[in-house]
Protein backbone atom coordinates (compact mmCIF):
# COMPACT_ATOMS: atom_id res chain seq x y z
CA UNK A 1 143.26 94.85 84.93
CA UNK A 2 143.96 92.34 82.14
CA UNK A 3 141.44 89.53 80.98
CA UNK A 4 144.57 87.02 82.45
CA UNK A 5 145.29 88.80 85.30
CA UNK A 6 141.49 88.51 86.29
CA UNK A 7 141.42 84.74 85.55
CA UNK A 8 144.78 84.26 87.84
CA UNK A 9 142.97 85.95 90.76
CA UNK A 10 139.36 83.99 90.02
CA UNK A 11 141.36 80.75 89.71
CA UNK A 12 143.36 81.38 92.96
CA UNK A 13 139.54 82.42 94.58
CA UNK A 14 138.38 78.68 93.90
CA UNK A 15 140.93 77.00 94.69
CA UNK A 16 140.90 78.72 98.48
CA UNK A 17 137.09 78.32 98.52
CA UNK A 18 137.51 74.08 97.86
CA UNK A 19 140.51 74.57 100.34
CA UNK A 20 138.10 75.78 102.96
CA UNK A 21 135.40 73.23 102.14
CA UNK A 22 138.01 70.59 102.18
CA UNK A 23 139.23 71.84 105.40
CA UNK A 24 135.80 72.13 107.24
CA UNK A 25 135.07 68.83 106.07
CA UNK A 26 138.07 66.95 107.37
CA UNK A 27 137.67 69.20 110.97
CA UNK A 28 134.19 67.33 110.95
CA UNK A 29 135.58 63.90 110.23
CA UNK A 30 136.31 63.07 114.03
CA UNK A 31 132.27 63.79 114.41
CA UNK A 32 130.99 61.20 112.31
CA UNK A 33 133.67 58.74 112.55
CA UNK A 34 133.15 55.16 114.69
CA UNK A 35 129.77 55.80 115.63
CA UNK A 36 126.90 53.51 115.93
CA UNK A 37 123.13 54.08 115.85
CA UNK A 38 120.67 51.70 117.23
CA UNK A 39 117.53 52.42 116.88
CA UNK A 40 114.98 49.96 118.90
CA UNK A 41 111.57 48.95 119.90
CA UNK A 42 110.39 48.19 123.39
CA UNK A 43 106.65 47.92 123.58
CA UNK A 44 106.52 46.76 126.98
CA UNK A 45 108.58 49.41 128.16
CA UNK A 46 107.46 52.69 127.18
CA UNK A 47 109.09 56.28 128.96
CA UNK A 48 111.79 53.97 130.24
CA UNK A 49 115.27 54.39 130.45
CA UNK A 50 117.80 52.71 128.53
CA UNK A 51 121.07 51.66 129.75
CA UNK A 52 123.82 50.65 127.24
CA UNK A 53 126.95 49.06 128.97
CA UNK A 54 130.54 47.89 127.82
CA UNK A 55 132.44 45.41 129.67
CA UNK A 56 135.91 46.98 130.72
CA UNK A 57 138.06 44.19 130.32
CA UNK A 58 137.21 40.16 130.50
CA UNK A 59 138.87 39.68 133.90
CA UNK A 60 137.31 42.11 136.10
CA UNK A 61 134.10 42.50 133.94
CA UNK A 62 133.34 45.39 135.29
CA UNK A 63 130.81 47.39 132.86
CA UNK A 64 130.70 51.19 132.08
CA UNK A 65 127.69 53.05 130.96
CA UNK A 66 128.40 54.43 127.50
CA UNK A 67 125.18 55.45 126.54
CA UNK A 68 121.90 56.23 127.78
CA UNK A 69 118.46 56.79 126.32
CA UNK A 70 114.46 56.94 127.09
CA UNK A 71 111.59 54.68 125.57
CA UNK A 72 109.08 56.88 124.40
CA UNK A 73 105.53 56.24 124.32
CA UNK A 74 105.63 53.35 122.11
CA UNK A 75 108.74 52.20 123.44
CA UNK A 76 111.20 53.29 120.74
CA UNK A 77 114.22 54.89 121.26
CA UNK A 78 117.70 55.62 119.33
CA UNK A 79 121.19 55.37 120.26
CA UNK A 80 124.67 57.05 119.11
CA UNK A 81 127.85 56.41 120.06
CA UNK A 82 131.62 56.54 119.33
CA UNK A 83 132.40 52.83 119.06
CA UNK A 84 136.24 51.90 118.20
CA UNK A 85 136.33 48.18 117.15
CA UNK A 86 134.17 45.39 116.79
CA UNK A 87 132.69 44.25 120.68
CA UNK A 88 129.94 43.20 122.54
CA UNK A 89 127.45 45.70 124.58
CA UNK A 90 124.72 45.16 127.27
CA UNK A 91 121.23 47.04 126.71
CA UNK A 92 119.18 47.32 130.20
CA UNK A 93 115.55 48.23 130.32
CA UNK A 94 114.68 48.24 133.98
CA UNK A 95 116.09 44.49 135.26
CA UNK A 96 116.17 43.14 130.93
CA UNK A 97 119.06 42.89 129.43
CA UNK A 98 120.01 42.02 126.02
CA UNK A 99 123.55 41.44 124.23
CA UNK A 100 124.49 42.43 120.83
CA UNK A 101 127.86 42.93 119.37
CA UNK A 102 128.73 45.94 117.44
CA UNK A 103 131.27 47.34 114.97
CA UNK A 104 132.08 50.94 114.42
CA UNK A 105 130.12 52.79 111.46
CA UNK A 106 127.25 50.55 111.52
CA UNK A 107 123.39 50.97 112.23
CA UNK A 108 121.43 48.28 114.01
CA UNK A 109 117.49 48.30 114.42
CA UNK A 110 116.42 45.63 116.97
CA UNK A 111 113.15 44.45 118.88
CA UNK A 112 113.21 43.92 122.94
CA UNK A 113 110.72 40.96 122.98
CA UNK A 114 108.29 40.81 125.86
CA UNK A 115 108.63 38.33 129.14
CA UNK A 116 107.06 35.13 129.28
CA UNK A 117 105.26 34.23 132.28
CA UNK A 118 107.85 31.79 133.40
CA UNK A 119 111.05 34.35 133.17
CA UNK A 120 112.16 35.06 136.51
CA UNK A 121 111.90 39.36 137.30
CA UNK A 122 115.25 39.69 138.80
CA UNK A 123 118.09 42.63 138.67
CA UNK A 124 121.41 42.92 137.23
CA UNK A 125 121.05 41.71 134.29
CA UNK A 126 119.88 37.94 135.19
CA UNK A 127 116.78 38.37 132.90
CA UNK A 128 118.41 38.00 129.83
CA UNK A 129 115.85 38.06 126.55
CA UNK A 130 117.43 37.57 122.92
CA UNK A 131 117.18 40.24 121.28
CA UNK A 132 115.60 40.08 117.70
CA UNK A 133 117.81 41.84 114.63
CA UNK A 134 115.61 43.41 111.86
CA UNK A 135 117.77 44.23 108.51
CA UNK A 136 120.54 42.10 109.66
CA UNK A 137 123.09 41.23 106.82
CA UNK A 138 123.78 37.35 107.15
CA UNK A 139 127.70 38.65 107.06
CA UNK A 140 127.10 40.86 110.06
CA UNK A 141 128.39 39.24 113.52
CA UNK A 142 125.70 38.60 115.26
CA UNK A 143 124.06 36.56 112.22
CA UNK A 144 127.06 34.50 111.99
CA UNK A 145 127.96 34.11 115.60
CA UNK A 146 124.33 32.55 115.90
CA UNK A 147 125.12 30.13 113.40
CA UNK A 148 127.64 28.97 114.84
CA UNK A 149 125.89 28.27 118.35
CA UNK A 150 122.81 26.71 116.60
CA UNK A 151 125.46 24.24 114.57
CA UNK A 152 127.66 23.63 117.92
CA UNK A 153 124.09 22.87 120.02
CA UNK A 154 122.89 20.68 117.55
CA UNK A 155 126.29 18.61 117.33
CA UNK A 156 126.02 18.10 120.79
CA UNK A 157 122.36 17.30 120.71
CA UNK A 158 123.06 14.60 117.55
CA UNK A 159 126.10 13.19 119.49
CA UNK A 160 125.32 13.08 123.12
CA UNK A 161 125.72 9.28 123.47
CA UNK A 162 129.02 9.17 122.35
CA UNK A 163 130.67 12.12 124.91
CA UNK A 164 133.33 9.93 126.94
CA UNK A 165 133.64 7.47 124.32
CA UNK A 166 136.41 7.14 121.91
CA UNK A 167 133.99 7.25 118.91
CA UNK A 168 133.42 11.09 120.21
CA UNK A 169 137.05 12.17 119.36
CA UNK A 170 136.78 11.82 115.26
CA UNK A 171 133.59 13.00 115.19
CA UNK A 172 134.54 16.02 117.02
CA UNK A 173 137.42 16.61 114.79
CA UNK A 174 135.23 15.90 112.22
CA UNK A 175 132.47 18.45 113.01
CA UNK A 176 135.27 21.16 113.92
CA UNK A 177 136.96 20.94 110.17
CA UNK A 178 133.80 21.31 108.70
CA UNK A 179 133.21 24.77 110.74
CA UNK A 180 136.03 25.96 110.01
CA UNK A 181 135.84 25.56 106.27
CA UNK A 182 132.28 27.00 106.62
CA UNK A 183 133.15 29.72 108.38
CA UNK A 184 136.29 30.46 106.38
CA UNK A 185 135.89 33.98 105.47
CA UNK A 186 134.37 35.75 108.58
CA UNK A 187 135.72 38.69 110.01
CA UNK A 188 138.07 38.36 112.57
CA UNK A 189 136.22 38.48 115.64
CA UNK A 190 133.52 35.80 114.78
CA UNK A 191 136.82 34.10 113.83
CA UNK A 192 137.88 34.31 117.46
CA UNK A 193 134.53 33.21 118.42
CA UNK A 194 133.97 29.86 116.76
CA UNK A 195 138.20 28.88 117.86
CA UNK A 196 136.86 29.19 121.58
CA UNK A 197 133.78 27.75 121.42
CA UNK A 198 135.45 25.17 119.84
CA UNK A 199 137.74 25.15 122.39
CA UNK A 200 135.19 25.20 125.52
CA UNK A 201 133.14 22.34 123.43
CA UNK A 202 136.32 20.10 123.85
CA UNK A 203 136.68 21.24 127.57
CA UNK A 204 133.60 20.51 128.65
CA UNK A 205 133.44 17.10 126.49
CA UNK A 206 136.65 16.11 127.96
CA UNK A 207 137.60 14.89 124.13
CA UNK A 208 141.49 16.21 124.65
CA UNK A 209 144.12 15.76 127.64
CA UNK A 210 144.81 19.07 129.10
CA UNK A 211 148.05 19.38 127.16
CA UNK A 212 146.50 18.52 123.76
CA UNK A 213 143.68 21.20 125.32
CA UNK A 214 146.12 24.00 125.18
CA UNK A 215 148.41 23.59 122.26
CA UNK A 216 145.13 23.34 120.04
CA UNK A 217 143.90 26.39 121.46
CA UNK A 218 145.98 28.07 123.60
CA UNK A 219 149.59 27.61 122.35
CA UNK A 220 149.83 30.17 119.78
CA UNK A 221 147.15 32.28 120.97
CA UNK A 222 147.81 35.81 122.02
CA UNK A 223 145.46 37.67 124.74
CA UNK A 224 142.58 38.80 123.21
CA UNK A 225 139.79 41.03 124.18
CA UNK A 226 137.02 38.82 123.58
CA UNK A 227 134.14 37.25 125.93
CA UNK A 228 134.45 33.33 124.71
CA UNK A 229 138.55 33.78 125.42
CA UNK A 230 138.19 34.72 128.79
CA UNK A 231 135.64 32.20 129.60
CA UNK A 232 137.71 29.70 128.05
CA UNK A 233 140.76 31.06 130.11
CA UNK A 234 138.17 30.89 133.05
CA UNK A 235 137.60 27.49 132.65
CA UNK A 236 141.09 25.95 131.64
CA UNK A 237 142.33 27.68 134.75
CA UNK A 238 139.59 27.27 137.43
CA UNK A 239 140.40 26.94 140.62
CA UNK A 240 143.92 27.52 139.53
CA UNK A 241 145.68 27.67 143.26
CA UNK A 242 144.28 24.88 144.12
CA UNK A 243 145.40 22.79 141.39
CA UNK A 244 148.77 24.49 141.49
CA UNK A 245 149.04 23.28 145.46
CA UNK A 246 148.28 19.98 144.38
CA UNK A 247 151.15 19.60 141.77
CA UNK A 248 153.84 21.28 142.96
CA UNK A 249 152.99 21.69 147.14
CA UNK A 250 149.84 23.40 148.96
CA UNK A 251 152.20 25.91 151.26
CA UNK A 252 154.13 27.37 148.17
CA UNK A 253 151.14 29.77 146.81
CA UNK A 254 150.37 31.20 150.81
CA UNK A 255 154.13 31.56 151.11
CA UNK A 256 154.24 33.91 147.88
CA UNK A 257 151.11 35.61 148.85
CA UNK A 258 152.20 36.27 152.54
CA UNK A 259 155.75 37.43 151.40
CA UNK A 260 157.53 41.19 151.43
CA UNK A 261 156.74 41.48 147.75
CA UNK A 262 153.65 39.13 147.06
CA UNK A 263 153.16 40.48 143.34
CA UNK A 264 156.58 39.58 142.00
CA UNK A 265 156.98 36.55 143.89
CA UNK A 266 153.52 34.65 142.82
CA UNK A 267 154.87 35.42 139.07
CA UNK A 268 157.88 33.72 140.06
CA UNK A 269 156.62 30.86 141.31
CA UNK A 270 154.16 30.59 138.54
CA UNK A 271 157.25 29.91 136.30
CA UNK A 272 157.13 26.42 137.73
CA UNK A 273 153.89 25.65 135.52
CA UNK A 274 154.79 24.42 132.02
CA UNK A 275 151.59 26.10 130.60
CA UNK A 276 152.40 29.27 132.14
CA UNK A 277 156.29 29.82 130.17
CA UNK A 278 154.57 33.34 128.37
CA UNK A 279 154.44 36.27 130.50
CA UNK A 280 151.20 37.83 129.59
CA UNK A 281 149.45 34.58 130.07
CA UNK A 282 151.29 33.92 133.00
CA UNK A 283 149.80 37.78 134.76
CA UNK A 284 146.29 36.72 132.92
CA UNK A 285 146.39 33.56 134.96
CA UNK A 286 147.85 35.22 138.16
CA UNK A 287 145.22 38.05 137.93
CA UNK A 288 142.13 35.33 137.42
CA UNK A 289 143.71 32.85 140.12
CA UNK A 290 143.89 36.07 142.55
CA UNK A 291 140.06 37.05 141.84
CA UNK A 292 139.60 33.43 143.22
CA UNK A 293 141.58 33.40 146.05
CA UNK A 294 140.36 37.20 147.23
CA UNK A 295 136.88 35.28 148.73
CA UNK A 296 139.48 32.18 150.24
CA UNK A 297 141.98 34.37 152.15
CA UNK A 298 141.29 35.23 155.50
CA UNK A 299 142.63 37.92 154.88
CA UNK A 300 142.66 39.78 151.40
CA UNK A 301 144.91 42.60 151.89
CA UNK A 302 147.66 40.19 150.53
CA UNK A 303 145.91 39.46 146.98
CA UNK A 304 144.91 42.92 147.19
CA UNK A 305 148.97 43.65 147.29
CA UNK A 306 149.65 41.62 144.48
CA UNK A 307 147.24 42.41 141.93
CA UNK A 308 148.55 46.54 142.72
CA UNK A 309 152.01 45.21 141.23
CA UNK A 310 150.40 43.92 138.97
CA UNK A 311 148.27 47.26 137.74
CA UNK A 312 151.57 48.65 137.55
CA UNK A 313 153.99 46.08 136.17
CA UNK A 314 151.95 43.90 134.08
CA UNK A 315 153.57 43.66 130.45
CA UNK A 316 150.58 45.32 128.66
CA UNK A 317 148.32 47.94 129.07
CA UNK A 318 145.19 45.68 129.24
CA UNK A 319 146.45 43.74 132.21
CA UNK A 320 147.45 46.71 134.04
CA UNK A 321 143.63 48.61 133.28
CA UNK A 322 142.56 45.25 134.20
CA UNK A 323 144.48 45.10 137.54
CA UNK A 324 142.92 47.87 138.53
CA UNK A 325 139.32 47.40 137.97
CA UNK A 326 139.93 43.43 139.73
CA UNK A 327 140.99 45.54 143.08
CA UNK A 328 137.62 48.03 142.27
CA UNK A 329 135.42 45.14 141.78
CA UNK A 330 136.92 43.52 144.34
CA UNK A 331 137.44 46.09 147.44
CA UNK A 332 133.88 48.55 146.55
CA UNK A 333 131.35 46.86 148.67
CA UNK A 334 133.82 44.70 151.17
CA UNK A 335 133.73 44.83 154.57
CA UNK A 336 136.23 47.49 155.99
CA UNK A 337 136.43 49.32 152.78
CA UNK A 338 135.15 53.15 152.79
CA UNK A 339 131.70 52.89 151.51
CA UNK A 340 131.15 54.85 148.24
CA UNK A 341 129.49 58.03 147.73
CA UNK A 342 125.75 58.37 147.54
CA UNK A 343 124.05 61.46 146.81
CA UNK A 344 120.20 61.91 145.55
CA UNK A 345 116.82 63.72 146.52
CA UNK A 346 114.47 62.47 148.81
CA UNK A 347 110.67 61.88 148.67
CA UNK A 348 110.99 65.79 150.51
CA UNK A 349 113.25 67.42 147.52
CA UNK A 350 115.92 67.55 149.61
CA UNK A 351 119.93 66.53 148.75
CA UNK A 352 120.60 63.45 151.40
CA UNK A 353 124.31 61.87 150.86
CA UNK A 354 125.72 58.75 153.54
CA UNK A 355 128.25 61.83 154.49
CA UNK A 356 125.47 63.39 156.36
CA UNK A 357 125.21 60.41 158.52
CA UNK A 358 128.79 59.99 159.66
CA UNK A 359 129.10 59.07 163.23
CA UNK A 360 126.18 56.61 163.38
CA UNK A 361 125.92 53.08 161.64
CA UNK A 362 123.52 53.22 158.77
CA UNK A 363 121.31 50.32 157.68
CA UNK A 364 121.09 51.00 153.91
CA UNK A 365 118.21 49.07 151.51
CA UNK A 366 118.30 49.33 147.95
CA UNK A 367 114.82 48.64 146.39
CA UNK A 368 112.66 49.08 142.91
CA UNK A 369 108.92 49.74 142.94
CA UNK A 370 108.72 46.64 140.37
CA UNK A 371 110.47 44.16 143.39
CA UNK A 372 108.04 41.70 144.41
CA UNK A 373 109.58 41.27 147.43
CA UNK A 374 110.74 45.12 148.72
CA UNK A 375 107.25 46.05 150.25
CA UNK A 376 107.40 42.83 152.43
CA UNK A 377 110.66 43.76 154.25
CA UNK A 378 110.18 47.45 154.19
CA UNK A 379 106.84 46.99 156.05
CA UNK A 380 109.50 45.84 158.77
CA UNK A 381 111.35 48.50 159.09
CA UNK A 382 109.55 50.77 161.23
CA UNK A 383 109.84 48.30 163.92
CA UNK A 384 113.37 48.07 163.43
CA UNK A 385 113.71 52.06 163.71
CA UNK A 386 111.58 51.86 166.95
CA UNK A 387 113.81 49.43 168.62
CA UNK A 388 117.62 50.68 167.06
CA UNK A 389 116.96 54.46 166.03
CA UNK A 390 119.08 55.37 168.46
CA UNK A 391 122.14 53.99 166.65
CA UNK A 392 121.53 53.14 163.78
CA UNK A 393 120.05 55.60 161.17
CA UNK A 394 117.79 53.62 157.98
CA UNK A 395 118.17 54.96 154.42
CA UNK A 396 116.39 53.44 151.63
CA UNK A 397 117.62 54.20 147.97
CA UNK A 398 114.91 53.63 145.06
CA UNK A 399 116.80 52.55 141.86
CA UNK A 400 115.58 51.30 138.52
CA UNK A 401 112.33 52.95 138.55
CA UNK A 402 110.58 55.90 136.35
CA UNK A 403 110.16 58.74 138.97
CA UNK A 404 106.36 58.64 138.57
CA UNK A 405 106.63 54.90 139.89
CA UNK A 406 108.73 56.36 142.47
CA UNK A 407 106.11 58.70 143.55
CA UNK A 408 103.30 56.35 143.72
CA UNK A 409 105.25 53.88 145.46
CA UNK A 410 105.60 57.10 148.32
CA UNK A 411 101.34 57.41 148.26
CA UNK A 412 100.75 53.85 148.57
CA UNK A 413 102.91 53.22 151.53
CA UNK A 414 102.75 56.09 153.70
CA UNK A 415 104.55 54.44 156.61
CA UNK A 416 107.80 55.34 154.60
CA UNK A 417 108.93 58.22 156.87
CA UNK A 418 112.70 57.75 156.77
CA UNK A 419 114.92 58.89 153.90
CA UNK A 420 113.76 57.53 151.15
CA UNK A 421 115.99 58.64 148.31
CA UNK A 422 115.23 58.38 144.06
CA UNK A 423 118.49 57.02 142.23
CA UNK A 424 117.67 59.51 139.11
CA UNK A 425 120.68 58.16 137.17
CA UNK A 426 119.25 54.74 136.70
CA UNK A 427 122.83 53.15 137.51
CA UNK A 428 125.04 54.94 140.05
CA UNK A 429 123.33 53.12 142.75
CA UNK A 430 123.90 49.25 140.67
CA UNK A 431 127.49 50.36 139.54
CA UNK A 432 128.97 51.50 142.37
CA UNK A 433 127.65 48.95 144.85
CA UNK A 434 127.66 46.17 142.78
CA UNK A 435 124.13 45.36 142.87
CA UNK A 436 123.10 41.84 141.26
CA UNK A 437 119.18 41.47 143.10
CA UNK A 438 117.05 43.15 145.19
CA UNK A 439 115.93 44.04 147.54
CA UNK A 440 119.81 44.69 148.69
CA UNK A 441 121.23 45.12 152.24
CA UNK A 442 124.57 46.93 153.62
CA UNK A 443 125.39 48.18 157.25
CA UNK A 444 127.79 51.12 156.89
CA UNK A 445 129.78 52.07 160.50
CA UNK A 446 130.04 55.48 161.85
CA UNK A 447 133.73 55.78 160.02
CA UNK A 448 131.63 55.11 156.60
CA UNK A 449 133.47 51.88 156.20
CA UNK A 450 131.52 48.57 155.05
CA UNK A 451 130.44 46.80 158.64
CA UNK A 452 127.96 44.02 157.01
CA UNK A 453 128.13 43.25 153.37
CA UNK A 454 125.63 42.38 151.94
CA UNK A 455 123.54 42.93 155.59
CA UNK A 456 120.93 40.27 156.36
CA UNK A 457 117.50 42.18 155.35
CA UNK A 458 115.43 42.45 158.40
CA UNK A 459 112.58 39.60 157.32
CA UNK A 460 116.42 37.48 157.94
CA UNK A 461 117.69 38.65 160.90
CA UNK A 462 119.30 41.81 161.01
CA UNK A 463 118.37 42.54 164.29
CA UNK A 464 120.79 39.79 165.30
CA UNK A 465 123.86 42.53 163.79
CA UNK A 466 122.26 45.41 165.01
CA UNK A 467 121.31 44.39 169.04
CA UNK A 468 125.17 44.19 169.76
CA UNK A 469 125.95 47.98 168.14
CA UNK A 470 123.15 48.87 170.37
CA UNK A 471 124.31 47.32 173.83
CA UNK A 472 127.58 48.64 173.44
CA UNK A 473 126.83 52.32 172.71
CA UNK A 474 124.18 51.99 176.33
CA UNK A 475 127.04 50.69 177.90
CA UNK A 476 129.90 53.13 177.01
CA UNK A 477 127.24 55.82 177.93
CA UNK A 478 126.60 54.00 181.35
CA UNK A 479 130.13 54.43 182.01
CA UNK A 480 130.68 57.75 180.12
CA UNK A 481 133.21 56.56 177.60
CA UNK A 482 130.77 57.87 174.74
CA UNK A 483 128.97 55.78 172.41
CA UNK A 484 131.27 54.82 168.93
């Protein structure tokens, strides 16, 4: 073989070895890229779970679990995630929650500070702490976006005489200019941020008419996925039926509603509102105003109708995902509607699910070992089985708490003998039933269909719900129709 000849074949040899490498490494790419790390300290919350949520769209907000982690025994724990685009996330330990925002290929290290006396213990995420940043660039989002809250508070603060007074106006316009040049060169989503804060300021301050309101801020504005949007969008267009009646006839909206087609023909009538001339605002509007009106119908099934047009009509994507998750949030814990699935261990190691019950109305509690006020209603319950065992069957479902809490809970009250079931997940139990407190109450009916929801807990009354279920089955047995 000749000295060239050799030299082709060792030159072709590396060129298919950095071809390899080059391949392997771009086959890895989809890996590594988007992620985020978080890496965080909980002291007061060691061998916990931790929850991370994302908010599904700013209509419904109905949140997804995207992550989910354990506390170890000083309380730290780390976090990866695909992560597309800049947006804010929920972190729950036990009934805390705190808020960050993150943006793809990033790494945040934060502190969970502990309770004060005075913060309430409640569930669902209405114990909200402020979670403290350590390494934070001062360009990063949640630097700036604190910044701009500080600035806006202490405006208000410096200027509270003059809200409602024409001196307000110029010094609002004053104070928004000087933001804006400040915040100049932010990234687009703190951008977003400080043009609807700026925006709810002047709502709630009354400086503007509501048709300077929206062509400052609403005008030119596209739909965007961000929290101070839809809960300036929230507020702009509260009680939007209502006000709609009131300009342009009460019957018109129930007419719409109540028609063959309900979905197409609110839209239509919606065309009547001058703010309301683009269509994706027009279905944003529709979809809030229908949220509202869902808990004001007598009867829902008509909203219910609209928003499905809606899910599958609606000009974008977003509207139509968001159509959807309104009827989910809406329908999965309302009366009528099939209860959803439950399925965990008892305190015997044995699989219970609500299917196992069918045929008989089931009184179902929802409790954590930390509740303060669980053990007080749940020492009423074996009074309640005495008197309405017969028809109705109790199931208690232990959520939020480490299974060695769980356990010790089971020691300490012994007079627990129903099933008693441990929510291992940490959140099937709060996402599917849409807790927000505890201790939490539903009566399910032998059909597995919401019959009371939320129930009354039995320190409140239940007894009044379930003395009627229990006359009726004695009397369809007196008379041998068979109880139902």
């Amino acid at each position: 073989m000749s000295v060239s000849l050799f030299r082709m074949r060792l030159k072709s040899m590396e060129i298919f070895r950095r071809g390899l490498v080059l391949l392997l490494f771009c086959s890895a790419l989809p890996l590594f890229a988007n992620q985020v790390h978080i890496r965080g300290e909980a002291p007061d919350y060691v061998n916990t779970q931790v929850l991370f949520y994302a908010t599904e769209d700013g209509l419904s907000q109905l949140q997804r679990v995207i992550h989910v982690a354990e506390s170890d025994e000083q309380g730290r724990f780390e976090a990866t995630f695909p992560w597309d685009e800049t947006g804010e996330i929920d972190i729950y330990i036990r009934h805390i929650r705190g808020t960050m925002i993150v943006q793809p290929n990033r790494r945040y290290e934060v502190f969970f500070p502990p309770l004060y006396k005075e913060q309430v213990r409640s569930f669902g995420g209405n114990t909200t702490v402020d979670l403290v940043f350590l390494n934070l660039p001062d360009h990063d989002p949640n630097a700036l976006i604190s910044k701009l809250h500080v600035a806006a508070d202490s405006f208000l603060v410096a200027n509270v005489a003059l809200v409602g007074s024409r001196a307000f106006k110029p010094k609002f316009e004053s104070f928004e200019t000087a933001m804006q040049r400040r915040f100049k060169n932010t990234d687009a989503y703190t951008a977003a941020e400080l043009h609807y804060m700026m925006a709810s300021t002047a709502f709630q301050t009354q400086v503007y008419t509501r048709r300077d309101l929206f062509d400052n801020y609403l005008q030119s504005s596209s739909l965007e996925p961000h929290p101070m949007f839809f809960a300036f969008i929230g507020s702009f267009f509260q009680r939007y039926f209502a006000r709609f009646g009131a300009d342009y006839g009460p019957d018109l909206i129930p007419k719409a509603l109540a028609s063959k087609e309900p979905g197409p023909a609110l839209l239509e009538l919606l065309r009547k509102d001058e703010f309301l001339e683009r269509g994706v605002l027009r279905e944003m509007v529709a979809i809030h105003a229908l949220i509202e009106a869902y808990y004001l119908q007598s009867d829902g099934r008509n909203v219910l109708r609209a928003l499905e047009h809606l899910s599958e009509n609606a000009s974008t994507d977003y509207l139509q995902h968001a159509s959807r998750n309104v009827i989910t949030a809406l329908t999965r814990a309302s009366k009528g509607f099939p209860a959803p699935e439950l399925k965990f261990y008892d305190q015997h190691n044995e699989q219970v699910s609500l299917e196992d019950f069918k045929g008989k109305y089931v009184y179902l509690e929802f409790f954590s070992t930390w509740c303060s006020d669980c053990p007080k209603d749940q020492s009423l319950l074996p009074t309640l089985i005495a008197e309405y065992g017969e028809v109705v069957q109790v199931v208690s479902v232990a959520v939020d708490s480490p299974r060695e809490a769980f356990q010790r809970h089971l020691t300490k009250y012994p007079q627990l003998k129903w099933p008693v079931l441990f929510d291992d997940t940490g959140f099937e139990s709060r996402d599917r039933f849409g807790l927000h407190a505890l201790p939490a109450y539903f009566l399910i009916d032998p059909n597995g269909n919401f019959y009371r929801s939320p129930a009354k807990s039995p320190s409140d009354g239940i007894a009044e719900d379930l003395y009627p279920i229990l006359q009726r089955a004695r009397e369809s047995r007196r008379i041998g129709v068979g109880s139902k």
